[in-house]
C-alpha atoms as a PDB file:
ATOM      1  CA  UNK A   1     -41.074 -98.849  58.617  1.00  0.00           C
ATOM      2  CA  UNK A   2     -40.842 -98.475  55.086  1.00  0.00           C
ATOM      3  CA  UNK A   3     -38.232-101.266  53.195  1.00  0.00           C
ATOM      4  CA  UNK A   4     -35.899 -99.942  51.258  1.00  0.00           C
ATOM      5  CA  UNK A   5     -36.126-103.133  48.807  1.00  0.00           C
ATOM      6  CA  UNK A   6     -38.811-101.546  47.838  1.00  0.00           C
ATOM      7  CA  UNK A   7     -37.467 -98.218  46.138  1.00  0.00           C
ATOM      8  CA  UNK A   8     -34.395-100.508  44.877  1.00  0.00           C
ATOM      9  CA  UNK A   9     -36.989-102.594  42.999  1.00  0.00           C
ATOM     10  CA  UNK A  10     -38.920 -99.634  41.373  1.00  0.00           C
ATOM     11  CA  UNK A  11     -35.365 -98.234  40.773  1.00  0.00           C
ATOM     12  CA  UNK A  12     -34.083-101.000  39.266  1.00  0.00           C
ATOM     13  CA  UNK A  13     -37.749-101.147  37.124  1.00  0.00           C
ATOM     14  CA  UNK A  14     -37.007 -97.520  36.267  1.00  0.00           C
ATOM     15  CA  UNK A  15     -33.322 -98.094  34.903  1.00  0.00           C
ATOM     16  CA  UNK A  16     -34.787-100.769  32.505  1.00  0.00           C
ATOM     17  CA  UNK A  17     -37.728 -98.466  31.211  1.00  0.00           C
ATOM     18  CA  UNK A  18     -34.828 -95.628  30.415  1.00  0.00           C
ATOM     19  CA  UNK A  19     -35.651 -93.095  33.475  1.00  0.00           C
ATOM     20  CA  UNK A  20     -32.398 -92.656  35.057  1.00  0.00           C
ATOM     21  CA  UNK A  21     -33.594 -89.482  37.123  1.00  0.00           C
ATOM     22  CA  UNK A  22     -36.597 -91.906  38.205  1.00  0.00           C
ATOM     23  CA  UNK A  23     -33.911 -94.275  38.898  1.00  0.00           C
ATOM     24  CA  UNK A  24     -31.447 -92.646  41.059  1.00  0.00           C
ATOM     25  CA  UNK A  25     -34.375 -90.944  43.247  1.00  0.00           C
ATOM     26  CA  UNK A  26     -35.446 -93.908  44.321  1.00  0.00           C
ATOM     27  CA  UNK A  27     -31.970 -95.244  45.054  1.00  0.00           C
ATOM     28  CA  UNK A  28     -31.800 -92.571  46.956  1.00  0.00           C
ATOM     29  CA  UNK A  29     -34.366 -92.690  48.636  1.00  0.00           C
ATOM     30  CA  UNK A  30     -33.193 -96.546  49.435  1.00  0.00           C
ATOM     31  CA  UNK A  31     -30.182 -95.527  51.062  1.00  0.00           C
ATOM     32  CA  UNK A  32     -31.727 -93.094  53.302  1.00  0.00           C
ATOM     33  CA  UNK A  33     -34.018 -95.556  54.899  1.00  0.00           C
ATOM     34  CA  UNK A  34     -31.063 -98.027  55.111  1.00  0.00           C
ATOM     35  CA  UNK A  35     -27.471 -95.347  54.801  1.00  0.00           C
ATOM     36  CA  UNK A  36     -25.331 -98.860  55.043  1.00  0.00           C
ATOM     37  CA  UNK A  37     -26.884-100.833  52.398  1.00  0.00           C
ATOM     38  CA  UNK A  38     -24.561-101.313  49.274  1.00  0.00           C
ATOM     39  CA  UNK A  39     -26.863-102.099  46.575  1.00  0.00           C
ATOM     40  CA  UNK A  40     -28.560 -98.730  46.797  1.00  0.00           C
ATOM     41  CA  UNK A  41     -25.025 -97.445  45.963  1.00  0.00           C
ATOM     42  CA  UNK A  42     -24.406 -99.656  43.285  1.00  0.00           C
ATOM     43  CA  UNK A  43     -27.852 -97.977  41.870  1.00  0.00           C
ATOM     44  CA  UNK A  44     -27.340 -94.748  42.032  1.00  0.00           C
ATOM     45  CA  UNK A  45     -23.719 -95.447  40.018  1.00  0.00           C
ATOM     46  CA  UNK A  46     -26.020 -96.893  37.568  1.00  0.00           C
ATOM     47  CA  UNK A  47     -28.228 -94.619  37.274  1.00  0.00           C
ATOM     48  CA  UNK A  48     -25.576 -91.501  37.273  1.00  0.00           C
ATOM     49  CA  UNK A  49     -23.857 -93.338  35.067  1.00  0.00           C
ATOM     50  CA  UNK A  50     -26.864 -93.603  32.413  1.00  0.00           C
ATOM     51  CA  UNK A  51     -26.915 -89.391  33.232  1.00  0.00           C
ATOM     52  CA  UNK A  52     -23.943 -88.815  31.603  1.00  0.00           C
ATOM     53  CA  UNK A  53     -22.244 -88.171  35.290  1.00  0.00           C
ATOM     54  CA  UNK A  54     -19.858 -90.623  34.761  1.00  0.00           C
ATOM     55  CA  UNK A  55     -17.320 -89.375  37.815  1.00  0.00           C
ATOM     56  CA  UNK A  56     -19.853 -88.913  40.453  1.00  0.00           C
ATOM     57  CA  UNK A  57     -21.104 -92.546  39.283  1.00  0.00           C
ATOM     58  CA  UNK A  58     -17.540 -93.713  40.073  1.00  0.00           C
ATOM     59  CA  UNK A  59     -17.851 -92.189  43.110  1.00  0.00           C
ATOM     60  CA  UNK A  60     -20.557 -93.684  44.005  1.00  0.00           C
ATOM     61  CA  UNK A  61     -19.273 -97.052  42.859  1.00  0.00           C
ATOM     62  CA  UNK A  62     -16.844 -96.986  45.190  1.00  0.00           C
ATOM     63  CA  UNK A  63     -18.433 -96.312  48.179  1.00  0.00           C
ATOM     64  CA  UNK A  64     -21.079 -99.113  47.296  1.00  0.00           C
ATOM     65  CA  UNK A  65     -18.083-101.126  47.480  1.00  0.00           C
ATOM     66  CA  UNK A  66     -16.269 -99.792  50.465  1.00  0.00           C
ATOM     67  CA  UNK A  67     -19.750-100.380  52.149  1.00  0.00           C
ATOM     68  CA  UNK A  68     -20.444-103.898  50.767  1.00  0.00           C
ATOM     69  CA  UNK A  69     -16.194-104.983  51.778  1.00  0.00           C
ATOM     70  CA  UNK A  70     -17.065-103.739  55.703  1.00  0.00           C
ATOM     71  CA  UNK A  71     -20.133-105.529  55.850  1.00  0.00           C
ATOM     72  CA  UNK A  72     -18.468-108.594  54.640  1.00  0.00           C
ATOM     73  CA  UNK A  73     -16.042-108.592  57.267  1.00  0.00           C
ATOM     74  CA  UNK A  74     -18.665-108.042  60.196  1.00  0.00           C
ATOM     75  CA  UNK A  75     -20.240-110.920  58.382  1.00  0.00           C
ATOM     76  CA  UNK A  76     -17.392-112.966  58.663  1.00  0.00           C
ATOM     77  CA  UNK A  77     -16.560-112.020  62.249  1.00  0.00           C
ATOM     78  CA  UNK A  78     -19.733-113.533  63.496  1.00  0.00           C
END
């Protein structure tokens, strides 16, 4: 199975070197192997962001956060 900390890493690497389109398709590929990890949403926002696509980065934002705020609460069901 291939991690998906891995593309977050090199996505994260790429938003430092200034390639946001390197960026966000690794973050996407991230969420794909995982669909309900957060940070691969929070990411992409980034990265869109950084693309000038400031409303689909909010977008994006916000579903990172919708998706970190339920897995808190299974957390904290446990």
């Amino acid at each position: 199975m291939v991690s998906p900390t891995i593309f977050a890493w090199r996505s994260l690497s790429y938003l430092m070197s200034d390639k946001p389109q390197e960026a966000i398709n690794d973050a996407m590929q991230a969420q794909v192997v995982s669909p309900l990890w957060h940070i691969a949403c929070y990411l992409q926002a980034v990265a869109l962001s950084a693309l000038g696509m400031d409303s689909e980065a909010e977008a994006t934002l916000k579903e990172g956060s919708l998706l970190e705020s339920k897995r808190s609460k299974a957390a904290g069901q446990k």
